[in-house]
Protein backbone atom coordinates (compact mmCIF):
# COMPACT_ATOMS: atom_id res chain seq x y z
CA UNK A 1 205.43 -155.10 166.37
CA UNK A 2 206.00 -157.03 163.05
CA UNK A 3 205.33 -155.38 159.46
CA UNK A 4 204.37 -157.88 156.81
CA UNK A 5 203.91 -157.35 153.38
CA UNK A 6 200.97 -155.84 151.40
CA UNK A 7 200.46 -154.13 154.81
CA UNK A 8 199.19 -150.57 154.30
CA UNK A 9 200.85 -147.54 155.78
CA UNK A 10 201.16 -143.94 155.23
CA UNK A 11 204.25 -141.91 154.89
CA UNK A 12 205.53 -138.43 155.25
CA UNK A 13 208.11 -136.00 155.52
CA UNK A 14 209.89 -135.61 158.59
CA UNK A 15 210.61 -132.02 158.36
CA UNK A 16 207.02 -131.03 157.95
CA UNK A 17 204.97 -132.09 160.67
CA UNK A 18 201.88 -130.72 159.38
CA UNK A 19 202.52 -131.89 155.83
CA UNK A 20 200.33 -134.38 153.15
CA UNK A 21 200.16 -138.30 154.39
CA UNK A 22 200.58 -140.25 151.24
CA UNK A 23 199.23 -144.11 151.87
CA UNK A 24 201.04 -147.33 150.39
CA UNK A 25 201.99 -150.75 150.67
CA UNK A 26 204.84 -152.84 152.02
CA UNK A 27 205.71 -155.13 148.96
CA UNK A 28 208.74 -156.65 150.83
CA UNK A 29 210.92 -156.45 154.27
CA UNK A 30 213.85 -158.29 155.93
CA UNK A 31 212.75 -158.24 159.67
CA UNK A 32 215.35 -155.61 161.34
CA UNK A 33 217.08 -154.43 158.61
CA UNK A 34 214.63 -153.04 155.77
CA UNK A 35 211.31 -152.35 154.17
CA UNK A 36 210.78 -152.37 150.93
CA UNK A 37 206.90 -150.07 149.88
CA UNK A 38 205.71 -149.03 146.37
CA UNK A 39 206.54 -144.99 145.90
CA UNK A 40 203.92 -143.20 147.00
CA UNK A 41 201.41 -141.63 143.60
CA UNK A 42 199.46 -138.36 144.13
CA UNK A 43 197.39 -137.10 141.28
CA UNK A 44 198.84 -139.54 139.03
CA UNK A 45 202.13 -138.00 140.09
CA UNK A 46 205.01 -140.14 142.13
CA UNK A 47 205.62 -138.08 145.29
CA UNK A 48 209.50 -137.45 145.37
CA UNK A 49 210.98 -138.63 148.49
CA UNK A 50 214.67 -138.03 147.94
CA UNK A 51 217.62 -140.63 148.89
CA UNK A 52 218.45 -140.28 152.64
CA UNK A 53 215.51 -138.24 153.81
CA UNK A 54 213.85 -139.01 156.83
CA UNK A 55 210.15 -140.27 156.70
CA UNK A 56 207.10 -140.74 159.55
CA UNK A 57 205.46 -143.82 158.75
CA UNK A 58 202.06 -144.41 160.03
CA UNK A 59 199.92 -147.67 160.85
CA UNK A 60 196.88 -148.45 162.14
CA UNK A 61 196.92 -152.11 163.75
CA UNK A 62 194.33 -153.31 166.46
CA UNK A 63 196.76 -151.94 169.16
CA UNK A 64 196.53 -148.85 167.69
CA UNK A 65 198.04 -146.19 165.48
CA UNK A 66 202.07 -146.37 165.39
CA UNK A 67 204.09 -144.05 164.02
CA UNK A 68 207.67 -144.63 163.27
CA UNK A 69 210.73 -142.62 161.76
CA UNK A 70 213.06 -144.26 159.06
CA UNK A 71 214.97 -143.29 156.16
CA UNK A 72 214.67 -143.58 152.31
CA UNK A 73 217.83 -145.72 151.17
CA UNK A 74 217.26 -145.85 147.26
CA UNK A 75 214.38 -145.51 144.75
CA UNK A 76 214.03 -148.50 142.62
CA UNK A 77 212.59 -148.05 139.25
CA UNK A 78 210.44 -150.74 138.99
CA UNK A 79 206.86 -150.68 137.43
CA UNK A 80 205.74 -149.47 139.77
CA UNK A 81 208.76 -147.43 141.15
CA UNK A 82 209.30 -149.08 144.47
CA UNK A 83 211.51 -147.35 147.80
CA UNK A 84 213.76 -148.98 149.96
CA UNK A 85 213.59 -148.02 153.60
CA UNK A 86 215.56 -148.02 156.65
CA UNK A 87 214.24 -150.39 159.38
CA UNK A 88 211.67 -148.16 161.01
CA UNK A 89 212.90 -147.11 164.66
CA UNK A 90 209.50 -146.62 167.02
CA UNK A 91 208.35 -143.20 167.46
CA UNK A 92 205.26 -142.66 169.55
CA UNK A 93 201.83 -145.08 169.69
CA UNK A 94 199.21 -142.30 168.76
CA UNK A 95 196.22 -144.56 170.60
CA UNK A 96 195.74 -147.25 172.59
CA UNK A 97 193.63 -149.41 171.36
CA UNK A 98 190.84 -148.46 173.75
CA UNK A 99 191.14 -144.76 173.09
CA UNK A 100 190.53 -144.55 169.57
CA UNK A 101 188.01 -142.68 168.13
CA UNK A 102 186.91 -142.42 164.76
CA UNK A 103 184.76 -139.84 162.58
CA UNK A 104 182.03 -142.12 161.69
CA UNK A 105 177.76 -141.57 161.25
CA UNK A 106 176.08 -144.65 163.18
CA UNK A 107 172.03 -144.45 163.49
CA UNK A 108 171.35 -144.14 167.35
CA UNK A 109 168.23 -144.66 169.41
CA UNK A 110 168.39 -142.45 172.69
CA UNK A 111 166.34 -142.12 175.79
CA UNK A 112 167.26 -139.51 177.75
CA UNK A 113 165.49 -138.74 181.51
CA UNK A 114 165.69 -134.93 182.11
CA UNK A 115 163.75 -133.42 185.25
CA UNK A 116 161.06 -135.93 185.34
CA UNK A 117 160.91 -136.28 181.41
CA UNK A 118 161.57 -138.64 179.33
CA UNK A 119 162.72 -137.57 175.55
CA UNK A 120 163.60 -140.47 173.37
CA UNK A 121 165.96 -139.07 170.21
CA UNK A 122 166.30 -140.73 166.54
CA UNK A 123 169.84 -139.48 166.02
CA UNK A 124 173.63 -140.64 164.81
CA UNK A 125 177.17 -140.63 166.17
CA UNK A 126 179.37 -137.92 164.96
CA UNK A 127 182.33 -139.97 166.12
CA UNK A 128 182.45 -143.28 167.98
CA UNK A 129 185.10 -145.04 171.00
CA UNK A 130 184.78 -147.33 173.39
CA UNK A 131 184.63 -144.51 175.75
CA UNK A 132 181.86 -142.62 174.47
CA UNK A 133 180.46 -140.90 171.46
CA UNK A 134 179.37 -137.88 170.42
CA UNK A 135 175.84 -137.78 168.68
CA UNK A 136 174.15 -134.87 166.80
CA UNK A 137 170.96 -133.99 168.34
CA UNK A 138 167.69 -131.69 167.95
CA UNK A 139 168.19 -129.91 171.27
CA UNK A 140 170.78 -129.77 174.05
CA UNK A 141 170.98 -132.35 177.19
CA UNK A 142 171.95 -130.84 180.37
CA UNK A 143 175.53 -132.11 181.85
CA UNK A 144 174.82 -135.34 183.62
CA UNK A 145 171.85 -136.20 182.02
CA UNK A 146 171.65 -140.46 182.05
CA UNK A 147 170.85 -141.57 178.76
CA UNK A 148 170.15 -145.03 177.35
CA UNK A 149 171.61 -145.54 173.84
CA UNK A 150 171.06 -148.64 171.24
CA UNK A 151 173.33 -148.65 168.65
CA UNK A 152 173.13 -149.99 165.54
CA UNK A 153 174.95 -150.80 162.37
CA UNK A 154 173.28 -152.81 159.41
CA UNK A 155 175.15 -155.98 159.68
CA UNK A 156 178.21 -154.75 161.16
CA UNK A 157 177.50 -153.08 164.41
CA UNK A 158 175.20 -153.94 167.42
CA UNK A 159 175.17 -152.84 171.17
CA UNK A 160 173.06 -151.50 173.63
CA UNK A 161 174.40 -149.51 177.07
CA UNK A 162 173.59 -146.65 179.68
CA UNK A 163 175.22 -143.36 179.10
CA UNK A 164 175.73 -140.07 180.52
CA UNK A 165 176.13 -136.67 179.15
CA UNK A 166 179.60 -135.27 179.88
CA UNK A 167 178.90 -131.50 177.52
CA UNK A 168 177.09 -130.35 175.20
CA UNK A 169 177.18 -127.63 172.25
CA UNK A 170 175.76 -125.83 169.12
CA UNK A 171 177.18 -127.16 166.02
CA UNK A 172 177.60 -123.35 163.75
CA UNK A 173 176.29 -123.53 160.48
CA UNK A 174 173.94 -125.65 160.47
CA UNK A 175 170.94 -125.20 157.38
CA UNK A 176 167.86 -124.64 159.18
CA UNK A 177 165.63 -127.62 160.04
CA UNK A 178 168.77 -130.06 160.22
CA UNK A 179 169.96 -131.19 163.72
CA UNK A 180 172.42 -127.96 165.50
CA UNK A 181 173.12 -129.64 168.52
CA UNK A 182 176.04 -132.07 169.67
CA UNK A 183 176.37 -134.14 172.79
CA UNK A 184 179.11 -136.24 174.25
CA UNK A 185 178.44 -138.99 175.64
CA UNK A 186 180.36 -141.16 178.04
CA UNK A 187 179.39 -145.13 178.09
CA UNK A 188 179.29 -145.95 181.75
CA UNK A 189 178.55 -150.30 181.20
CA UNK A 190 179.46 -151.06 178.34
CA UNK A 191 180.30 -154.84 177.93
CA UNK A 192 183.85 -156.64 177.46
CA UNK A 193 182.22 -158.29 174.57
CA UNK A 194 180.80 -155.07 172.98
CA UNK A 195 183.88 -153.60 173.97
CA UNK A 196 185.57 -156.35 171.10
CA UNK A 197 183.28 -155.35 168.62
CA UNK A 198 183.15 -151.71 168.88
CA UNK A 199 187.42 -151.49 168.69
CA UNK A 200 186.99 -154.56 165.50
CA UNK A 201 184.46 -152.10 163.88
CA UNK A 202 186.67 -148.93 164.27
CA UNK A 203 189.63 -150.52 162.73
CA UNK A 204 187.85 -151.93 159.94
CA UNK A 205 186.33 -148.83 159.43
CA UNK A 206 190.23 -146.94 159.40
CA UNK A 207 191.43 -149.67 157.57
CA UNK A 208 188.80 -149.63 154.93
CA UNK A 209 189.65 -145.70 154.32
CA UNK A 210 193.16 -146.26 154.02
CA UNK A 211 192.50 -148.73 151.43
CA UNK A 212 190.46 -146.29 149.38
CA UNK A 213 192.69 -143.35 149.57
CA UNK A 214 195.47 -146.01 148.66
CA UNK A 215 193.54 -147.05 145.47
CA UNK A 216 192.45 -143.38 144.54
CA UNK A 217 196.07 -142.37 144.62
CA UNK A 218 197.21 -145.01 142.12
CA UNK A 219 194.26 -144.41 139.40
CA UNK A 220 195.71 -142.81 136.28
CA UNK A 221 194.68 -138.94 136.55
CA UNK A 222 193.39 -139.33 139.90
CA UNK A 223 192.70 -136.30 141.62
């Protein structure tokens, strides 16, 4: 793949696989040879990354999420401070493109057929794929129920496909007289076209909260 500049990515420390991600920009790169990405800010605070340590950086494209491993060459003290990085050497592709699924709330119409019934649900996605979703419900579907879902966006997300339920749980915790109940749900024909605009709404939606978590780490006092 190609990095270009005021891309967004997200970098961390090598060492500590379980540690903070800490979005940024590219502000400059010479293809093959180096990247050059404002120093990450946390809490008003630069995050040190120390000459010669290795980093992870992460990117979400529409192929999917890349992660690569590269090394801090110097910190420039610009205004902002700025670091200069090693050409990134691939790592691992965390999803293809038509595997990713996102943590998002979409309002869902559902009919469901169960033993001769048919229930039709008001409900929303939990998280949302190509493959499936899973929606929060009033009350539990058995395992292979067919469903019918229309889903629907204001403005930004529209499709309409048969379903079936692949499990079902309680959701703990739940205040009473709130929805307890999750199902997933596997899309069985959806549409090449919907397809498009499902993986285009996912990544806009990714994109979009890298963006903010960019901008809330670079306001003064941010916390």
């Amino acid at each position: 793949m190609s990095f270009q500049a005021l891309q967004t990515v997200m970098l961390r420390r090598n060492h500590d696989p379980d540690g903070v991600w800490h979005p940024t920009r590219i502000v400059d790169l010479t293809e093959g040879r180096e990247l050059l990405v404002y120093a990450p800010v946390a809490d008003g605070i630069e995050v040190e990354f120390p000459t010669e340590e290795k980093v992870v950086l992460e990117t979400t494209l529409a192929q999917g999420i890349f992660r690569y491993v590269t090394r801090v060459r110097q910190r420039l003290p610009y205004d902002p401070p700025r670091l200069l990085l090693e050409w990134p050497e691939p790592m691992e592709r965390i999803q293809r493109r038509d595997a990713v699924r996102v943590d998002v709330a979409v309002p869902v119409e559902m009919v469901a057929h169960v033993e001769g019934r048919r229930l039709r649900f008001h409900c929303r996605t939990s998280d949302l794929s190509v493959g499936g979703a899973r929606l929060i419900l009033p009350e539990p579907l058995p395992e292979e129920t067919p469903v019918f879902l229309k889903v629907r966006q204001a403005d930004r997300l529209e499709f309409a496909c048969n379903g079936v339920v692949v499990r079902c749980g309680e959701i703990p915790g739940v205040p009473e007289g709130e929805d307890a109940v999750w199902a997933g749900v596997r899309f069985v024909d959806l549409s090449e076209g919907d397809r498009r605009e499902v993986t285009r709404y996912l990544f806009d939606v990714e994109r979009e909260r890298l963006r903010s978590r960019l901008e809330i780490a670079r306001e003064p006092g941010a916390e």
